[in-house]
Protein backbone atom coordinates (compact mmCIF):
# COMPACT_ATOMS: atom_id res chain seq x y z
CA UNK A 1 0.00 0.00 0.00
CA UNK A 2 1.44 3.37 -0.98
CA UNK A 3 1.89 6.27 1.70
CA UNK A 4 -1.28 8.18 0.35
CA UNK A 5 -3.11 4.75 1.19
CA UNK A 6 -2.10 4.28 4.34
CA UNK A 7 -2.95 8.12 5.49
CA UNK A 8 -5.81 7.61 3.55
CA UNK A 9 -6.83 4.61 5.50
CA UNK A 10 -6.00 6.70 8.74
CA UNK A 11 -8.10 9.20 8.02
CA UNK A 12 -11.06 7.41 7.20
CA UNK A 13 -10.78 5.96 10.80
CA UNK A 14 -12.02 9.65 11.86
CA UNK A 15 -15.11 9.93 9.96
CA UNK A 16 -18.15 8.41 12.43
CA UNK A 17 -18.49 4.58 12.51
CA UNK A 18 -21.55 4.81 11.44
CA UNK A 19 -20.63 6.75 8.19
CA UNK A 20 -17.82 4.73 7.64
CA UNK A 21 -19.04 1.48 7.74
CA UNK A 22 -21.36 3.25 4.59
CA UNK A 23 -19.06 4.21 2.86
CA UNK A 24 -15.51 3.35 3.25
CA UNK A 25 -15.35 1.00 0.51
CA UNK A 26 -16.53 3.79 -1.73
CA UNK A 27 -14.82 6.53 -0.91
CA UNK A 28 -11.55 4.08 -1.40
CA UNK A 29 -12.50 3.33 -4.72
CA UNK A 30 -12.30 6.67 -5.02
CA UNK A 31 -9.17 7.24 -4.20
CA UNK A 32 -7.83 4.31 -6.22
CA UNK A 33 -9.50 5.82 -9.10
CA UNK A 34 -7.56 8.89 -9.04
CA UNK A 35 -4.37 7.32 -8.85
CA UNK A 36 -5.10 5.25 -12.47
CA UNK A 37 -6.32 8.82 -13.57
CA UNK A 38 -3.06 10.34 -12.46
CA UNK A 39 -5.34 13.23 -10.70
CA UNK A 40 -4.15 14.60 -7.72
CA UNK A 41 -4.44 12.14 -4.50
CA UNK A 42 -3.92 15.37 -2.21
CA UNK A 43 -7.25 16.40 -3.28
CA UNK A 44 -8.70 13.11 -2.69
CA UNK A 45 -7.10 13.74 0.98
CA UNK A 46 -8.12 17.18 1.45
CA UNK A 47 -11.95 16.34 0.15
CA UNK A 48 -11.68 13.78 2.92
CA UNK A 49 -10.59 15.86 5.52
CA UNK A 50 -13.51 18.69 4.79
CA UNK A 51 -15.34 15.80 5.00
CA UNK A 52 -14.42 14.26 8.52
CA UNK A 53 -14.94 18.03 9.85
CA UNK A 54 -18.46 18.09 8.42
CA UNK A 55 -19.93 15.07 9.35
CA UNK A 56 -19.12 15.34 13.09
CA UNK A 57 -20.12 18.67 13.18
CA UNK A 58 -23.16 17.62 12.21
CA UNK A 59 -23.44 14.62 14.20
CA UNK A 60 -22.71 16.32 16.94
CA UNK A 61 -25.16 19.55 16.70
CA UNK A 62 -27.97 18.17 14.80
CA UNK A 63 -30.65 15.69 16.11
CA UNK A 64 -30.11 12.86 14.44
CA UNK A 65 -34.22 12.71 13.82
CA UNK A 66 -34.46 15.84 12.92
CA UNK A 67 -31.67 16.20 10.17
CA UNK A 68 -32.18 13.27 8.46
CA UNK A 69 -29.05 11.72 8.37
CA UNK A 70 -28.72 9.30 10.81
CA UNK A 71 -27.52 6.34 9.10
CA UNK A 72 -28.41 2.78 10.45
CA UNK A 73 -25.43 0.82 11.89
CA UNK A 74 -24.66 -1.92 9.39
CA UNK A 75 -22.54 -3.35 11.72
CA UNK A 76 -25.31 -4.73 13.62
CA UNK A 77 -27.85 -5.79 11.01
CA UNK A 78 -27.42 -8.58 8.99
CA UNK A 79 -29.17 -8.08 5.66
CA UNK A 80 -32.09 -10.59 4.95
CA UNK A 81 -30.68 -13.36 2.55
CA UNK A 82 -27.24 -13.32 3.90
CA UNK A 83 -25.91 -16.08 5.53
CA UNK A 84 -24.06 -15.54 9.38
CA UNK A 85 -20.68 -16.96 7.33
CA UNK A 86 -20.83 -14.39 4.43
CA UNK A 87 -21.95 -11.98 7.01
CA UNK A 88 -19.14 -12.60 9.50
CA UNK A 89 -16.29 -12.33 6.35
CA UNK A 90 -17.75 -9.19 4.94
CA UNK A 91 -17.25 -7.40 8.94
């Protein structure tokens, strides 16, 4: 893993778990993509950054009920059709 992917993967750590567990795999694509493009990675880094600020802010001054973006904790649920094994690997 380069040294962009590993601050990358760092960062993401400080976004809420609940956001995260949405959508880490995502927002890594992401980043994966614009190192094929050749864009700029700092970017990539600097979007996430804005980003971690954002979200707690307003996780942390919002009610969740009231703002609408409360997202479920996929951790916890296990989607209907999916077994406990494929469940278990994809955690």
């Amino acid at each position: 893993m380069s040294s962009v992917g590993r601050v990358f993967d760092a960062l993401l750590r400080l976004y809420p778990a609940d956001y995260r567990a949405r959508f880490a795999e995502e927002m890594r694509a992401t980043l994966a993509g614009a190192d094929r493009d050749g864009s700029c990675a700092c970017l990539e880094l600097t979007g996430l950054l804005r980003g971690i600020v954002v979200e707690w802010t307003a996780k942390l001054t919002c009610d969740a009920a009231a703002r609408g973006r409360h997202l479920p904790d996929c951790r916890k649920m296990r989607p209907i059709g999916v077994t406990r094994v494929e469940w278990a690997r994809w955690l």
